[in-house]
PDB file of N, CA and C in Angstrom:
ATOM      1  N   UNK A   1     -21.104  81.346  55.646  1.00  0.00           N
ATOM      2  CA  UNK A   1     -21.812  82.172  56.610  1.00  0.00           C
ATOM      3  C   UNK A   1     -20.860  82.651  57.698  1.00  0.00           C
ATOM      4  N   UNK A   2     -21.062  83.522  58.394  1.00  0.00           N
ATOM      5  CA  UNK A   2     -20.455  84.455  59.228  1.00  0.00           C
ATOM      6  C   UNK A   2     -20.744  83.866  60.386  1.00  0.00           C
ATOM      7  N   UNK A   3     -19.769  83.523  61.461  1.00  0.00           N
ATOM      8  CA  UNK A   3     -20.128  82.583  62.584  1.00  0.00           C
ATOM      9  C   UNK A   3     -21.694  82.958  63.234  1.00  0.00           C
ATOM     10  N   UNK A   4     -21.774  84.251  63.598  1.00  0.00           N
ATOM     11  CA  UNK A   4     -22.985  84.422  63.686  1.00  0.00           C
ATOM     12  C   UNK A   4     -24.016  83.626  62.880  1.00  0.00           C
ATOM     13  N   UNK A   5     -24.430  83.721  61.925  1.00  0.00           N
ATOM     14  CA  UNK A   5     -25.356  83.512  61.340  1.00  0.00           C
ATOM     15  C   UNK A   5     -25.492  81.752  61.203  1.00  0.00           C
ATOM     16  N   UNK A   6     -24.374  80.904  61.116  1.00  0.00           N
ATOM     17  CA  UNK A   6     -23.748  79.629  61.110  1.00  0.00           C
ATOM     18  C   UNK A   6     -24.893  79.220  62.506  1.00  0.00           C
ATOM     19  N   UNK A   7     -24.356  80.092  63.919  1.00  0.00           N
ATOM     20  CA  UNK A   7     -25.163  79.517  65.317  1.00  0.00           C
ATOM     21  C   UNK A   7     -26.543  79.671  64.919  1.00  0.00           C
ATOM     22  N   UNK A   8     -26.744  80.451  64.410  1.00  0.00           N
ATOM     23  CA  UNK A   8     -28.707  80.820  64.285  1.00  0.00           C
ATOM     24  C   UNK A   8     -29.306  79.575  63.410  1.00  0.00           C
ATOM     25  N   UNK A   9     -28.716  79.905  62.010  1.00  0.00           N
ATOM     26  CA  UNK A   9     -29.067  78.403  61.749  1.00  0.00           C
ATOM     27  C   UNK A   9     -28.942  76.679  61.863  1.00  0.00           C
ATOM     28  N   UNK A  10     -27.749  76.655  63.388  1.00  0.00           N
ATOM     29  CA  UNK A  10     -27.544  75.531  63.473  1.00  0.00           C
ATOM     30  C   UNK A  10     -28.454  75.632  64.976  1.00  0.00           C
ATOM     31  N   UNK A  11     -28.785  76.666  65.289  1.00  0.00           N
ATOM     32  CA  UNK A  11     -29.867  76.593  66.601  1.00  0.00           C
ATOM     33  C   UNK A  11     -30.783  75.307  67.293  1.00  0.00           C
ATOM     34  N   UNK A  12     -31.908  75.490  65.819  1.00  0.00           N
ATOM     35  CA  UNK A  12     -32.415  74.136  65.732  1.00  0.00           C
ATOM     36  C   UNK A  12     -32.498  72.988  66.464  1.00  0.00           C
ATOM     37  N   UNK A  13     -31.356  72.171  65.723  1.00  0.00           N
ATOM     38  CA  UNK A  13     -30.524  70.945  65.577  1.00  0.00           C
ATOM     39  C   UNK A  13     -29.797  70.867  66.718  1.00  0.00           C
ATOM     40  N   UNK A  14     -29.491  72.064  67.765  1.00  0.00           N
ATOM     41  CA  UNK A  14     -28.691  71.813  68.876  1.00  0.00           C
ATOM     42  C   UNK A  14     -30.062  71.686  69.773  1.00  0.00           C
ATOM     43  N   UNK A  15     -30.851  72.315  69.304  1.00  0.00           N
ATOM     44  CA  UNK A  15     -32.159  72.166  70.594  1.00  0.00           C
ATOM     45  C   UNK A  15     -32.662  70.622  70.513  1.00  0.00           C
ATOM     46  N   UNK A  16     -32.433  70.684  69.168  1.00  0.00           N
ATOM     47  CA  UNK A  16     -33.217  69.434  69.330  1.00  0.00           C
ATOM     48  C   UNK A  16     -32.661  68.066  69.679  1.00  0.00           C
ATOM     49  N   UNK A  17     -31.463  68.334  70.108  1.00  0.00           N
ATOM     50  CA  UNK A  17     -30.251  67.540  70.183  1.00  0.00           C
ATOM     51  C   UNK A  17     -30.702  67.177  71.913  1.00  0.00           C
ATOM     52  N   UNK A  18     -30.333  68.663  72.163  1.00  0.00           N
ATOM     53  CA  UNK A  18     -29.746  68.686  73.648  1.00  0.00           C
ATOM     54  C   UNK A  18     -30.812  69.591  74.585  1.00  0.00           C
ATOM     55  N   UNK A  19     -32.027  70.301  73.326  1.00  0.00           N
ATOM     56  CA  UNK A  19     -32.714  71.170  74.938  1.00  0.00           C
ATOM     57  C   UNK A  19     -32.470  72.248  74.418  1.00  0.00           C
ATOM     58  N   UNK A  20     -33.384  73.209  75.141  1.00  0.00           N
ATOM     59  CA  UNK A  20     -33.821  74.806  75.214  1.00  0.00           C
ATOM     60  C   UNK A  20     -32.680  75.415  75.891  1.00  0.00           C
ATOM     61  N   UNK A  21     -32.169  74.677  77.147  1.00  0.00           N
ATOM     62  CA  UNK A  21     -31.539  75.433  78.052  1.00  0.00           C
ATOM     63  C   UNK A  21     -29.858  75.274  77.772  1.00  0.00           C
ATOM     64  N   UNK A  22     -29.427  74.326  76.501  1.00  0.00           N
ATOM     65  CA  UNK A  22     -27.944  74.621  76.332  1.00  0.00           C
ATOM     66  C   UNK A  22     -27.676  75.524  75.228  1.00  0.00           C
ATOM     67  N   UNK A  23     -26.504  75.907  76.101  1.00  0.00           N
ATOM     68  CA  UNK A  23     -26.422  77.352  75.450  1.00  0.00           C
ATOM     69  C   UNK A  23     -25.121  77.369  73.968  1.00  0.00           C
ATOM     70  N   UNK A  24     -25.566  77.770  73.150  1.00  0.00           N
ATOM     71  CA  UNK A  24     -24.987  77.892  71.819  1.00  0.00           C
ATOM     72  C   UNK A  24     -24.660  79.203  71.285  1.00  0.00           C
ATOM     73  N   UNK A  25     -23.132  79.567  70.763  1.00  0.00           N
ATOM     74  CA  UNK A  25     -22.793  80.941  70.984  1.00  0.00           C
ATOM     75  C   UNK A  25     -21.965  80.469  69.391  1.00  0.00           C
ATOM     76  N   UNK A  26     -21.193  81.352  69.113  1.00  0.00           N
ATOM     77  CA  UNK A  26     -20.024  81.264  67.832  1.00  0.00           C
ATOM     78  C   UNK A  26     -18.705  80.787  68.901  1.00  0.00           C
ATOM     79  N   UNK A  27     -18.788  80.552  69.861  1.00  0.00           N
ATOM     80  CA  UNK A  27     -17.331  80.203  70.738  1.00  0.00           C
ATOM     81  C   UNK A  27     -17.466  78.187  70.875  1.00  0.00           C
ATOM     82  N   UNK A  28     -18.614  77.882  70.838  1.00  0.00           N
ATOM     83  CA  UNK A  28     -19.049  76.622  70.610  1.00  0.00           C
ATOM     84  C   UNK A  28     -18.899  76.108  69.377  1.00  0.00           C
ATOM     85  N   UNK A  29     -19.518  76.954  68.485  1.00  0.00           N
ATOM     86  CA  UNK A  29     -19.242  76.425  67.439  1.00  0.00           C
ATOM     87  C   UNK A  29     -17.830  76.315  66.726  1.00  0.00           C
ATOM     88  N   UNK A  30     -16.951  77.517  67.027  1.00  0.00           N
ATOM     89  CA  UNK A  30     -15.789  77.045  67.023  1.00  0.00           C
ATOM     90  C   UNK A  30     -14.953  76.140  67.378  1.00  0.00           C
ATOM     91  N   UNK A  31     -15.574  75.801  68.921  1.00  0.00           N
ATOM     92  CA  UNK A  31     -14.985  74.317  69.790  1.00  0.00           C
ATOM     93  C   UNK A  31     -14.968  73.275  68.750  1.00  0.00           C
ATOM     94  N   UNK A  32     -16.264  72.959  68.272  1.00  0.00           N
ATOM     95  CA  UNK A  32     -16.403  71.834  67.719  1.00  0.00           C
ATOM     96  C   UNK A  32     -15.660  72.234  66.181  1.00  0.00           C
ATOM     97  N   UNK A  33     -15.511  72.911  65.739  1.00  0.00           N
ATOM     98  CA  UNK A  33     -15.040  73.001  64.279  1.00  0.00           C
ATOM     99  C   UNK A  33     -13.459  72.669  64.569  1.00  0.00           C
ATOM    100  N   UNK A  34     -13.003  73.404  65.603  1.00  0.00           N
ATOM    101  CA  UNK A  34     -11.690  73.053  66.285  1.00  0.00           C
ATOM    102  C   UNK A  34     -11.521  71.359  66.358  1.00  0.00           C
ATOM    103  N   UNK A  35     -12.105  70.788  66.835  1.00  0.00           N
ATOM    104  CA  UNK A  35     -12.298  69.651  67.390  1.00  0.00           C
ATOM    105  C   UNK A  35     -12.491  68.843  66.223  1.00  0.00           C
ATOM    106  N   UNK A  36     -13.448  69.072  65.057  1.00  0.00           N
ATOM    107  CA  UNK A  36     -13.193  68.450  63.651  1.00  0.00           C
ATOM    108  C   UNK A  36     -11.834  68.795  63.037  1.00  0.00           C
ATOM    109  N   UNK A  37     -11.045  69.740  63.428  1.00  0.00           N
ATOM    110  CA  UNK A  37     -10.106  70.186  62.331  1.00  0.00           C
ATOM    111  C   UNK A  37     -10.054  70.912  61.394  1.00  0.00           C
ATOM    112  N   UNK A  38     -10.667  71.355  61.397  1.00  0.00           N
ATOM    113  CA  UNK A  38     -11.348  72.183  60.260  1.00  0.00           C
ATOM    114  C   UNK A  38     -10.647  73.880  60.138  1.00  0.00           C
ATOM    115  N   UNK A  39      -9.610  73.904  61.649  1.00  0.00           N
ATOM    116  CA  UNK A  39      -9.525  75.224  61.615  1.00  0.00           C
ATOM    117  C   UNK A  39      -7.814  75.149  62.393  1.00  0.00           C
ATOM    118  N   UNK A  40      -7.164  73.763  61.620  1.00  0.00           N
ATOM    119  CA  UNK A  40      -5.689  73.796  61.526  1.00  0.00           C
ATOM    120  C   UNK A  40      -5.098  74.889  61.188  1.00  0.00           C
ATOM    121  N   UNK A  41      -5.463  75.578  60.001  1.00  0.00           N
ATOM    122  CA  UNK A  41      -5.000  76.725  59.323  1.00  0.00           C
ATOM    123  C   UNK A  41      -5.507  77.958  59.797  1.00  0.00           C
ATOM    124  N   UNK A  42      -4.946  78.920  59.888  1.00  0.00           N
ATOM    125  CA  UNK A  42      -5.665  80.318  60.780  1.00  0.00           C
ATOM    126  C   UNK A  42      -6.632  80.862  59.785  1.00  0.00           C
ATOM    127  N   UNK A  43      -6.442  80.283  58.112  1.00  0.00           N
ATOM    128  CA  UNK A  43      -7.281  80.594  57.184  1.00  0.00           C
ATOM    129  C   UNK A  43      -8.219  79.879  56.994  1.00  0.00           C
ATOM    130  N   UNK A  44      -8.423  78.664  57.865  1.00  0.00           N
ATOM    131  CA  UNK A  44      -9.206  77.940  57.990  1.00  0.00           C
ATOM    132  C   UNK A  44      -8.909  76.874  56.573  1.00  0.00           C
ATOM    133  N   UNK A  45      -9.721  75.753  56.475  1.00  0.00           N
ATOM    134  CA  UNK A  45      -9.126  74.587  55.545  1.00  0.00           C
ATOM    135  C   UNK A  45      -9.580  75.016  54.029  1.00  0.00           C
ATOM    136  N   UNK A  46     -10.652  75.488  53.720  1.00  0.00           N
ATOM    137  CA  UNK A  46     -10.923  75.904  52.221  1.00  0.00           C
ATOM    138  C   UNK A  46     -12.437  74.847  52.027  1.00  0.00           C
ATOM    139  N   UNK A  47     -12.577  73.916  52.805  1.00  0.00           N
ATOM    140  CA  UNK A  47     -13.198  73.123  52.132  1.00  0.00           C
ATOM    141  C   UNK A  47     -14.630  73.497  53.237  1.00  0.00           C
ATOM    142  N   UNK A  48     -14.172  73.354  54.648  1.00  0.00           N
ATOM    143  CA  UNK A  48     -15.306  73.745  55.775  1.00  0.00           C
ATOM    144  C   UNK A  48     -15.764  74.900  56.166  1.00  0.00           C
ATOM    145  N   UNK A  49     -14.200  75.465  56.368  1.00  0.00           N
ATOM    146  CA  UNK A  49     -14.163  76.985  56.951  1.00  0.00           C
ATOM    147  C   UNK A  49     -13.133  77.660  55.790  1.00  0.00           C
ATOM    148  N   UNK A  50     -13.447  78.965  56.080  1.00  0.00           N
ATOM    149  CA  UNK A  50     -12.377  80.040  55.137  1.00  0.00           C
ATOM    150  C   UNK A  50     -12.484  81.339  56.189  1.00  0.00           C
ATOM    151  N   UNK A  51     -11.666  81.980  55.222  1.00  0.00           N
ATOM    152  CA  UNK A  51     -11.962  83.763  55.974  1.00  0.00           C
ATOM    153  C   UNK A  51     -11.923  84.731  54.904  1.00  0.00           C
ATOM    154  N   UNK A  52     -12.638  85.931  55.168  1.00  0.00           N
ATOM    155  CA  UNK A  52     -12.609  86.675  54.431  1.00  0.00           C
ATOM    156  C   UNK A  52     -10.964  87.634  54.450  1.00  0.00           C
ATOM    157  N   UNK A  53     -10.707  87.777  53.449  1.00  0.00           N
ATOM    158  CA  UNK A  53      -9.222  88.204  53.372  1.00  0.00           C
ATOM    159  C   UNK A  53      -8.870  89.394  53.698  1.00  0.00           C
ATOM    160  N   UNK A  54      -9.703  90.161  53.431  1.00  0.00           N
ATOM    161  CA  UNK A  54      -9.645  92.085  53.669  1.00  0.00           C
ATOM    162  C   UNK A  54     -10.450  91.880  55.039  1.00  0.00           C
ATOM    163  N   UNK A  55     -10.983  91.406  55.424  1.00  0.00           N
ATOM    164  CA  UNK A  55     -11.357  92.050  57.197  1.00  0.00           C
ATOM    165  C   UNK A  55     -11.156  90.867  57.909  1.00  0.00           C
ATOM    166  N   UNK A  56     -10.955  89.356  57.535  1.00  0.00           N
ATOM    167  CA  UNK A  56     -10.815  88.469  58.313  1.00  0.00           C
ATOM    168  C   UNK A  56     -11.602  87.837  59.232  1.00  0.00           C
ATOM    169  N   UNK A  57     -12.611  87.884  58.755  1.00  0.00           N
ATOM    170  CA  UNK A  57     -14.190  87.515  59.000  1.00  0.00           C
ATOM    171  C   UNK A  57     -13.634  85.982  59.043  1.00  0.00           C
ATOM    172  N   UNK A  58     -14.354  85.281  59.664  1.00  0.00           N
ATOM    173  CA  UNK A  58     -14.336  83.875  59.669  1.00  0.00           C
ATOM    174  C   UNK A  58     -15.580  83.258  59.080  1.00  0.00           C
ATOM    175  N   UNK A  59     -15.206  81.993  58.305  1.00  0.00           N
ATOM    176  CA  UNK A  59     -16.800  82.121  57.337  1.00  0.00           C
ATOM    177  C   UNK A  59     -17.186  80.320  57.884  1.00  0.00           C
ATOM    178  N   UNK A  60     -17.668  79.849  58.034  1.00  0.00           N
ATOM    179  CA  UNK A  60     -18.712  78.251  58.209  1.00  0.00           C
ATOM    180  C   UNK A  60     -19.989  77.913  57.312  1.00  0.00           C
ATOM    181  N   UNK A  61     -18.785  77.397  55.836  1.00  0.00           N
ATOM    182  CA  UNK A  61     -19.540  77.190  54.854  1.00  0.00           C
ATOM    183  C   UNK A  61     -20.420  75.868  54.946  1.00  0.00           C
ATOM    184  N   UNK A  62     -21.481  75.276  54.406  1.00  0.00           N
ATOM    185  CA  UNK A  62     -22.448  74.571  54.042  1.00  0.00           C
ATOM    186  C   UNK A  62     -21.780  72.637  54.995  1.00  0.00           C
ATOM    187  N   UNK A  63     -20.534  72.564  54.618  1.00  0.00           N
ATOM    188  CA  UNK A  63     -19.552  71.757  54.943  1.00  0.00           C
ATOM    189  C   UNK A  63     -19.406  71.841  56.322  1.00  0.00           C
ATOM    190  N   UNK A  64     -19.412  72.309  56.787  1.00  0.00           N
ATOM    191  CA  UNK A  64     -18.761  72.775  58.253  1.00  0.00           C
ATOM    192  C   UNK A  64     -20.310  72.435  59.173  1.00  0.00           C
ATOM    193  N   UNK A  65     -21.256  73.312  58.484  1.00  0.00           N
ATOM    194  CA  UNK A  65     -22.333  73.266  59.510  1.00  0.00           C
ATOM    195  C   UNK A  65     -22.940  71.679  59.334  1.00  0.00           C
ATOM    196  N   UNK A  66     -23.216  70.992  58.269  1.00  0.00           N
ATOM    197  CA  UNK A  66     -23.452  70.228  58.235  1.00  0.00           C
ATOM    198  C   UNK A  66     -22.782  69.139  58.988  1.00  0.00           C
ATOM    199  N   UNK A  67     -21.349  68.999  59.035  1.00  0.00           N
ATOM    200  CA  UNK A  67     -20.352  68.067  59.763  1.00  0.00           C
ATOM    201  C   UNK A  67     -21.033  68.249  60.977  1.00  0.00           C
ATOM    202  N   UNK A  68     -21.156  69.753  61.868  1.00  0.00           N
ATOM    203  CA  UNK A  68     -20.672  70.285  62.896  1.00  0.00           C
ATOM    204  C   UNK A  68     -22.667  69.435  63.855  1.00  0.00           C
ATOM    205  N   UNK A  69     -23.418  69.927  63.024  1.00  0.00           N
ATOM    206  CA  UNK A  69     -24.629  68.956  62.886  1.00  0.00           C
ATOM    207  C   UNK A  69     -24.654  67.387  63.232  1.00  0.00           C
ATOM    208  N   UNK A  70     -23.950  66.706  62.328  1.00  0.00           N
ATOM    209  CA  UNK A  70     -23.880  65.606  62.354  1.00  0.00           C
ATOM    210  C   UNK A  70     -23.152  65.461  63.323  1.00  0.00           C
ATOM    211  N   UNK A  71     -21.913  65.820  64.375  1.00  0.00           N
ATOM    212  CA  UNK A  71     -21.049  65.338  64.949  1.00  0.00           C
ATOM    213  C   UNK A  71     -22.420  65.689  66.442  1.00  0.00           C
ATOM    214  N   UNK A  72     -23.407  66.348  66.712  1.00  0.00           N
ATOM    215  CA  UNK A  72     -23.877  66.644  67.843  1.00  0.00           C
ATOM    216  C   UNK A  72     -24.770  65.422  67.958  1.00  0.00           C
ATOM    217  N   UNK A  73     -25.298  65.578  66.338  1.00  0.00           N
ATOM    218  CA  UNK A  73     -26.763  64.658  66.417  1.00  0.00           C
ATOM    219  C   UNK A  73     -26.324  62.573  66.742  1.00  0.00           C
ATOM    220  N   UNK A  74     -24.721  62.428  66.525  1.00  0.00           N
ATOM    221  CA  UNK A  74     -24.249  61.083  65.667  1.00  0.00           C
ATOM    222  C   UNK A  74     -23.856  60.684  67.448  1.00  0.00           C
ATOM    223  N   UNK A  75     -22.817  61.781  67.824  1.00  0.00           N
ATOM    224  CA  UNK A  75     -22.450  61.365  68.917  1.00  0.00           C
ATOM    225  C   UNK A  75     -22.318  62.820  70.284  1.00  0.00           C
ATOM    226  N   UNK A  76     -23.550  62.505  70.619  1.00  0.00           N
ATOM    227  CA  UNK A  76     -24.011  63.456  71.441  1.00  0.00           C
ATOM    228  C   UNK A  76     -23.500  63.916  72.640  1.00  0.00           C
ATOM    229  N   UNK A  77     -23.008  62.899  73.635  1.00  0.00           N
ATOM    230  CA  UNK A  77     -21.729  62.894  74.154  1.00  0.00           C
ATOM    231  C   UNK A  77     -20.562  63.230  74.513  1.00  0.00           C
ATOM    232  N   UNK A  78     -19.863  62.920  73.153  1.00  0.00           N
ATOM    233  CA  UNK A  78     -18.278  63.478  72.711  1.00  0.00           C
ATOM    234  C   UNK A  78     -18.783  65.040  72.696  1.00  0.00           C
ATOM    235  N   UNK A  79     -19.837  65.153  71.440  1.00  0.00           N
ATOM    236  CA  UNK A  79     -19.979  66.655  71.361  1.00  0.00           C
ATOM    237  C   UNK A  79     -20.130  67.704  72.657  1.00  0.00           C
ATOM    238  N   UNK A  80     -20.927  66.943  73.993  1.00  0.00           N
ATOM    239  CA  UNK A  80     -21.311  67.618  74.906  1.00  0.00           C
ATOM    240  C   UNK A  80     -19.927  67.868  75.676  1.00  0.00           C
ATOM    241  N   UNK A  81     -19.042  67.192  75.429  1.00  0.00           N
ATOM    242  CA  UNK A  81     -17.429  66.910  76.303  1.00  0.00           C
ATOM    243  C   UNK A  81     -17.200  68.081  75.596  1.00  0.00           C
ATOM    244  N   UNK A  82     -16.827  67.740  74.129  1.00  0.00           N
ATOM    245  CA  UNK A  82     -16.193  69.000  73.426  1.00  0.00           C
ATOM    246  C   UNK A  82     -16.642  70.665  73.845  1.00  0.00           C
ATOM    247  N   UNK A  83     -18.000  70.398  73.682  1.00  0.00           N
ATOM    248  CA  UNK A  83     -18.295  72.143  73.150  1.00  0.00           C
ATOM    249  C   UNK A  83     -18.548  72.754  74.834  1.00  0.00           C
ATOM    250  N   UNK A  84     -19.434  72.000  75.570  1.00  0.00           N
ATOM    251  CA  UNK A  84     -19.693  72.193  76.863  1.00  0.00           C
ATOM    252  C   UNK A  84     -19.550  72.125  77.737  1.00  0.00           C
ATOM    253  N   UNK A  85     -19.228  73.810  78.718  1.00  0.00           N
ATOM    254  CA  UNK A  85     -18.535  74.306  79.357  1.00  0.00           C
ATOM    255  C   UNK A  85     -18.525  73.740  80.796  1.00  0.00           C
ATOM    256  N   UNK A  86     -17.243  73.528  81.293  1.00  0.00           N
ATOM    257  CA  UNK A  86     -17.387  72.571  82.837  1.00  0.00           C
ATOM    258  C   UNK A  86     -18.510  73.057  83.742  1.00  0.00           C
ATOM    259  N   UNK A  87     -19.045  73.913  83.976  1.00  0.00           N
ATOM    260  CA  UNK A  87     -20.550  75.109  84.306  1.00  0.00           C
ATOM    261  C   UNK A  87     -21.289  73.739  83.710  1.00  0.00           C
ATOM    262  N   UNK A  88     -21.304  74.041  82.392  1.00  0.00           N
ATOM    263  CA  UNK A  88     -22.778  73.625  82.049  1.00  0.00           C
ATOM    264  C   UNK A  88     -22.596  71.669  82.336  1.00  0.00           C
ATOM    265  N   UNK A  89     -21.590  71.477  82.432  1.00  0.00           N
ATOM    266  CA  UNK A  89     -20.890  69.917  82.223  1.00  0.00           C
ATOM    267  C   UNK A  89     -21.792  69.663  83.724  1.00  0.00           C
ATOM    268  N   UNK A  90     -21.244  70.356  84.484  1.00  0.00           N
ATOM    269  CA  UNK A  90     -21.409  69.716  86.473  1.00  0.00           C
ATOM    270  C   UNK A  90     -23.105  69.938  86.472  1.00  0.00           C
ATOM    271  N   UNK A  91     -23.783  71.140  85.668  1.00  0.00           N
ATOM    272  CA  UNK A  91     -25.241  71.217  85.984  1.00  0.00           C
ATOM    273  C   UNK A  91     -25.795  70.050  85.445  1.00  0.00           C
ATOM    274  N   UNK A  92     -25.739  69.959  84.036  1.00  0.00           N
ATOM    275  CA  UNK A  92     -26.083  68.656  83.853  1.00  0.00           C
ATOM    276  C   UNK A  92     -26.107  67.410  84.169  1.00  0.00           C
ATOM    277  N   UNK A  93     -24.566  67.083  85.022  1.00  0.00           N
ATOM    278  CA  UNK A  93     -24.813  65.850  85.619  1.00  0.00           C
ATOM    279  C   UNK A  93     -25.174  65.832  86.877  1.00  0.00           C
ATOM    280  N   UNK A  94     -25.625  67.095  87.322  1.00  0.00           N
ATOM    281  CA  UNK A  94     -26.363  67.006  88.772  1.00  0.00           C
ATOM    282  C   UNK A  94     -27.394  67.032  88.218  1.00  0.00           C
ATOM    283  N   UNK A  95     -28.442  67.365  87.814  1.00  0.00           N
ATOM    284  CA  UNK A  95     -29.552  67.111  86.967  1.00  0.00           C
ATOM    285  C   UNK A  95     -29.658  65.538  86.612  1.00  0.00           C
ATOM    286  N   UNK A  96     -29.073  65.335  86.021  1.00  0.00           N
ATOM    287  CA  UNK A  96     -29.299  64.233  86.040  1.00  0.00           C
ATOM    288  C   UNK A  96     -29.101  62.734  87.450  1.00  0.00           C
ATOM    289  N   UNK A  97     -28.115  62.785  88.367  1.00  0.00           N
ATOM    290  CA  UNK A  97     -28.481  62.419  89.085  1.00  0.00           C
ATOM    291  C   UNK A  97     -29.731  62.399  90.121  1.00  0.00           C
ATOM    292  N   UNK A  98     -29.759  64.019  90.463  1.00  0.00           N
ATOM    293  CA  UNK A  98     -30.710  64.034  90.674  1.00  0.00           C
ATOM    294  C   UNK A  98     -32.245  63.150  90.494  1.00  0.00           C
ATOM    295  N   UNK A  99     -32.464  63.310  89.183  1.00  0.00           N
ATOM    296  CA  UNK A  99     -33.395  62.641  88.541  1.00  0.00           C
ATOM    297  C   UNK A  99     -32.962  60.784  88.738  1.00  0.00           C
ATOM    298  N   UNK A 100     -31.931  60.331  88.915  1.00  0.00           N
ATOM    299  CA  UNK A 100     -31.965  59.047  89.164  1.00  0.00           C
ATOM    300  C   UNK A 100     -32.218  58.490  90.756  1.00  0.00           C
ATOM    301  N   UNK A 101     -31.495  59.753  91.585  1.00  0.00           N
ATOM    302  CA  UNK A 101     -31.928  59.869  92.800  1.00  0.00           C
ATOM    303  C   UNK A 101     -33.633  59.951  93.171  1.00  0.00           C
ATOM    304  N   UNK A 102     -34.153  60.207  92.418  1.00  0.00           N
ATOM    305  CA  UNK A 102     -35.756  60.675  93.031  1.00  0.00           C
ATOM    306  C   UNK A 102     -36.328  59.256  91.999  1.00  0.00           C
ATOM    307  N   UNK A 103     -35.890  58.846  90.879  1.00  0.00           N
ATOM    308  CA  UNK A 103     -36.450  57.549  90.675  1.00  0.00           C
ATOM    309  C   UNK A 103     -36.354  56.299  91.479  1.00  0.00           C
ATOM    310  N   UNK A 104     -34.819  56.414  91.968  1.00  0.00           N
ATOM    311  CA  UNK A 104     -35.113  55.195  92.824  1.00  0.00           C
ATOM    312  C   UNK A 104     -35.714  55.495  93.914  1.00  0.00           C
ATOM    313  N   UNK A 105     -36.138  56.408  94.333  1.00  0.00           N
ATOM    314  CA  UNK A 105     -36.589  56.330  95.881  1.00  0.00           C
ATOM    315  C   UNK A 105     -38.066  55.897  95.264  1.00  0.00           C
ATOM    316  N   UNK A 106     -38.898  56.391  94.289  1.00  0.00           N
ATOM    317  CA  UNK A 106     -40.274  56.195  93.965  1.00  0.00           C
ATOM    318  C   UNK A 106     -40.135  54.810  94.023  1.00  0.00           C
ATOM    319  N   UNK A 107     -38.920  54.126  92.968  1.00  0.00           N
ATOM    320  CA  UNK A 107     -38.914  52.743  93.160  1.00  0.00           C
ATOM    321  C   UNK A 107     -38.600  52.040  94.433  1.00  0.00           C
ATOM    322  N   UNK A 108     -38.331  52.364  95.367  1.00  0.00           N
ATOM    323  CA  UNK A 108     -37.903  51.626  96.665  1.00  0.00           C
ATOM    324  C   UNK A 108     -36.406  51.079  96.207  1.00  0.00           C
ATOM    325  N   UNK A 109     -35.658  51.427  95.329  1.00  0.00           N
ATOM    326  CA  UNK A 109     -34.633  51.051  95.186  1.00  0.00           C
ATOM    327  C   UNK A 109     -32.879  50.874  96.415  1.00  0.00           C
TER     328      UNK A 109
END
C-alpha cells in the first residue's frame, strides 16, 4: 500500500491505542517504520517496505503495517517517544498532570 492508504488503514488501531485527538499522517508512520528498520535501504527492505521503481512511490506492505500495529499496541510508550511530536509529547504530559493535579486535590492529597 501507498503510505497514504497504509495511515487510513492503520487509523483504527492508533485510535484505539492512543485517542481521537493523536494525530497520524504518512510522516509517523514512517517514524516508526524508521525506528523498526525497515527502511535501512532507500529501497526499503523487500520484506516490510519496497518502492515502486519507475516513480518511486514508497509502498507498506501487509508486514510493515502489521509490525508497525503491534509496536503501538505492545509498547505504547516507546511508540509515543518515537512517532510523537515534542508539540504533541509536552500536551500530553500536561494533560496528564493536570488530571493528577485535580485528583489529588478531590483526594485531599
Amino acid at each position: 500500500m501507498s503510505p497514504s492508504d497504509a495511515v487510513e488503514e492503520m487509523r483504527p488501531t492508533i485510535r484505539e491505542v492512543f485517542g481521537d485527538n493523536f494525530p497520524w499522517a504518512h510522516f509517523h508512520l514512517r517514524r516508526s517504520a524508521d525506528h523498526l528498520g525497515f527502511w535501512k535501504q532507500p529501497e526499503g527492505d523487500g520484506i516490510h517496505t519496497g518502492e515502486v521503481p519507475i516513480t518511486g512511490t514508497k509502498l507498506y506492505y501487509v508486514e510493515a503495517r502489521e509490525a508497525v500495529s503491534q509496536f503501538a499496541r505492545q509498547t505504547p510508550d516507546d511508540f509515543f517517544d518515537v512517532v510523537g511530536s515534542q508539540r504533541i509529547q509536552q500536551a500530553c504530559w500536561q494533560r496528564r498532570d493536570e488530571a493528577v493535579n485535580a485528583y489529588e486535590q478531590e483526594a485531599n492529597i
